[in-house]
C-alpha atoms as a PDB file:
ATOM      1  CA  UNK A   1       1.555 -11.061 -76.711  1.00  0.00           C
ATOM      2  CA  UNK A   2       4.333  -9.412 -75.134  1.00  0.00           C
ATOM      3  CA  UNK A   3       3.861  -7.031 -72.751  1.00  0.00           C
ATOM      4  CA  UNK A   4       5.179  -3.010 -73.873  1.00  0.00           C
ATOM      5  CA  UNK A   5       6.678  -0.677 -72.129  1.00  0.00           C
ATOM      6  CA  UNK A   6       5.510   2.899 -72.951  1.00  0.00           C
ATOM      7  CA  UNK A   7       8.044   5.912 -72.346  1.00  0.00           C
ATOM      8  CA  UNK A   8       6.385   9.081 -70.410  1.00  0.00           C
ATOM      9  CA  UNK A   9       5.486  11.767 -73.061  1.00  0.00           C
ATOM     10  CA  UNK A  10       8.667  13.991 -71.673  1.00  0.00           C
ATOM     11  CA  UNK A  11      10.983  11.256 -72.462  1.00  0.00           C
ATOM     12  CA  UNK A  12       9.433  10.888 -75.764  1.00  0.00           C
ATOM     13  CA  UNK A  13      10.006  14.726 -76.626  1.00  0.00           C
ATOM     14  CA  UNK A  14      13.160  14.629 -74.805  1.00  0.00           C
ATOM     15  CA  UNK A  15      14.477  11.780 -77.416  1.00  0.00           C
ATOM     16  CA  UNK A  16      12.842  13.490 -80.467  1.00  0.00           C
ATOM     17  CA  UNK A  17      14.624  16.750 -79.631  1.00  0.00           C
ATOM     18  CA  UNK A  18      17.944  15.394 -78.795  1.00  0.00           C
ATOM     19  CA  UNK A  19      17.679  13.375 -82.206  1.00  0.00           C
ATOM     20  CA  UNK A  20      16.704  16.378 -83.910  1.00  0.00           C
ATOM     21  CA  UNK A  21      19.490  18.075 -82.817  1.00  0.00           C
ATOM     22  CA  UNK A  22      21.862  16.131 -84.108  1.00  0.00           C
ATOM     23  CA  UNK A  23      20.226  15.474 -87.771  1.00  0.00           C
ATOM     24  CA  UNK A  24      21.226  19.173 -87.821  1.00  0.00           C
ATOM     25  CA  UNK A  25      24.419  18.737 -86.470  1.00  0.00           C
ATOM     26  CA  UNK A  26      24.923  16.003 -89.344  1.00  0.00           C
ATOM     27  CA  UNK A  27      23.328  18.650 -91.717  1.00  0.00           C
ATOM     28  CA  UNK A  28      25.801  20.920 -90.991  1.00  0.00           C
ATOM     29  CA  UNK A  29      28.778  19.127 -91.124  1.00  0.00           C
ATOM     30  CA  UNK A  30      28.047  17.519 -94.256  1.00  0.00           C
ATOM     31  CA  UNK A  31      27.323  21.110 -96.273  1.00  0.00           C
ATOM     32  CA  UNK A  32      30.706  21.990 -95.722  1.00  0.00           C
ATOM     33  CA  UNK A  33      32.657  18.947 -96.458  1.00  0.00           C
ATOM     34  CA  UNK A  34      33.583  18.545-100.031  1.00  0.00           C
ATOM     35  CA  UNK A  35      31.283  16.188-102.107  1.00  0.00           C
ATOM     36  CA  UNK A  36      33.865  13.376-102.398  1.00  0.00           C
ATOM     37  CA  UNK A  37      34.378  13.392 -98.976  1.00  0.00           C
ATOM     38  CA  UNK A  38      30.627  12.989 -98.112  1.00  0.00           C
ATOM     39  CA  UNK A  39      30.576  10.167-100.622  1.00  0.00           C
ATOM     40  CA  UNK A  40      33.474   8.592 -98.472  1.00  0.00           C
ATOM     41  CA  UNK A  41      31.005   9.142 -95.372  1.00  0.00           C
ATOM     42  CA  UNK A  42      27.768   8.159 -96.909  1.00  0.00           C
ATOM     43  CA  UNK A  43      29.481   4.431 -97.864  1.00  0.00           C
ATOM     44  CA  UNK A  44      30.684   4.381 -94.961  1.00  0.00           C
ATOM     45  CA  UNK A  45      27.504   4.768 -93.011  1.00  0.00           C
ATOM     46  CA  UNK A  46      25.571   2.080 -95.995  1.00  0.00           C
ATOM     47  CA  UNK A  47      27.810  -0.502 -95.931  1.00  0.00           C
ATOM     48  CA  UNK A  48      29.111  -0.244 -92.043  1.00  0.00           C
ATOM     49  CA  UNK A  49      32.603  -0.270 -93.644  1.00  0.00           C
ATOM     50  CA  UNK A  50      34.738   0.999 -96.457  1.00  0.00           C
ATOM     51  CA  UNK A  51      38.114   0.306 -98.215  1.00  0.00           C
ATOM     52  CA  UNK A  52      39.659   2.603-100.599  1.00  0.00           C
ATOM     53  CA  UNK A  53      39.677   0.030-103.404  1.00  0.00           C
ATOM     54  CA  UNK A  54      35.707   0.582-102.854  1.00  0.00           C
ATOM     55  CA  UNK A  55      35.700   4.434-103.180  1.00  0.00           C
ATOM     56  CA  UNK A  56      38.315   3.665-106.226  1.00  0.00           C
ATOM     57  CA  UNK A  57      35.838   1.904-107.919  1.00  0.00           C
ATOM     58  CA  UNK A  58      33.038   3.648-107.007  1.00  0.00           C
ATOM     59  CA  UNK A  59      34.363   7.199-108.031  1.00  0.00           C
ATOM     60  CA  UNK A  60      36.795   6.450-110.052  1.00  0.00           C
ATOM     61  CA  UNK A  61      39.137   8.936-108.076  1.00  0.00           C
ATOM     62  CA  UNK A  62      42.720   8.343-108.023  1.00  0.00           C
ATOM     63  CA  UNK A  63      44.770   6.521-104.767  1.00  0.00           C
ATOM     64  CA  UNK A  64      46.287   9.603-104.158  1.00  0.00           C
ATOM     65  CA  UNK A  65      43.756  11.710-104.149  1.00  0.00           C
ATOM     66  CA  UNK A  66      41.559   9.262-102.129  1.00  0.00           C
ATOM     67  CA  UNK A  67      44.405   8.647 -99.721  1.00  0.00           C
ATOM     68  CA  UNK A  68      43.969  12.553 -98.648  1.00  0.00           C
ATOM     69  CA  UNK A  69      40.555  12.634 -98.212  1.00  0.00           C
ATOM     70  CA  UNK A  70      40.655   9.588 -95.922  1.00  0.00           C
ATOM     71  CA  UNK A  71      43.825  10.860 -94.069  1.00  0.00           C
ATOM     72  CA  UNK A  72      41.634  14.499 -93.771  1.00  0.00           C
ATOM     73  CA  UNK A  73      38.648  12.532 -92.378  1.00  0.00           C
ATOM     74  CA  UNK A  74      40.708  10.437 -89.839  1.00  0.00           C
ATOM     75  CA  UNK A  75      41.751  13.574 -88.462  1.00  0.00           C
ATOM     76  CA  UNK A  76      38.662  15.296 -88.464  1.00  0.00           C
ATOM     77  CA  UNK A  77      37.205  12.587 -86.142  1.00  0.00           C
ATOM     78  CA  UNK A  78      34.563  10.925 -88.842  1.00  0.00           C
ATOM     79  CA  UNK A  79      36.324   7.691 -89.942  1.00  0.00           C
ATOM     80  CA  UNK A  80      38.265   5.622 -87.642  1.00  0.00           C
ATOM     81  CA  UNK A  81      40.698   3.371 -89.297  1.00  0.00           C
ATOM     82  CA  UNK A  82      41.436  -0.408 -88.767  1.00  0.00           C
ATOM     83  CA  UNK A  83      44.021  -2.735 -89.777  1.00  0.00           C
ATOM     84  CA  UNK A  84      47.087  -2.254 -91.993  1.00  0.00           C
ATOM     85  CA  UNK A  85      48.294  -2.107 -95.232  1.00  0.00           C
ATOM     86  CA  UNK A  86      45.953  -4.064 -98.298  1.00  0.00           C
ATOM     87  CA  UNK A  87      43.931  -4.945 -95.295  1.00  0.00           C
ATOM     88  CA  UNK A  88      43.046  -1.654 -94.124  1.00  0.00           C
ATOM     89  CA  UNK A  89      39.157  -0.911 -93.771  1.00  0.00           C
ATOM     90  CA  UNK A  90      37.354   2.565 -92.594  1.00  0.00           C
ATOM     91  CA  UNK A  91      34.057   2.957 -90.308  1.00  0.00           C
ATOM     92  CA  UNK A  92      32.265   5.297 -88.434  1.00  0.00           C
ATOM     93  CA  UNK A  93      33.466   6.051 -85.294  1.00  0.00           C
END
């Protein structure tokens, strides 16, 4: 057996709190994005990353269309882009 380290209750509330927090945060952010857009993120955070040939096939959503959501979410700080052209992928930050 292993031996286990045990966190002091206040650290263990601390945690639970801070992670609480942030489920909210999440909660709110996602109720005001559009619905294609949190189908975008919620790939994203399934499959660790995304293309938009995936999100084409998956939606069946044009280019274009898809093209502004990702450009929208780049901006908005919750995709981070990498690599170019047919090679370009999406993640979480």
């Amino acid at each position: 057996m292993f031996p286990v380290k045990l966190l002091p209750m206040s650290s263990v509330h601390t945690q639970k709190r801070s992670l609480a927090a942030k489920v909210e945060r999440e909660k709110l952010v996602m109720a005001v994005l559009p619905e294609l857009a949190v189908q975008i993120i919620d790939h994203a955070r399934q499959h660790g990353r995304i293309t938009m040939g995936d999100m084409i096939k998956l939606t069946g959503a044009s280019r274009n269309t898809l093209k502004e959501y990702f450009r929208r979410l780049l901006e908005q700080g919750h995709l981070v882009k990498h690599g170019t052209g047919k090679g370009t992928w999406y993640a979480l930050p």
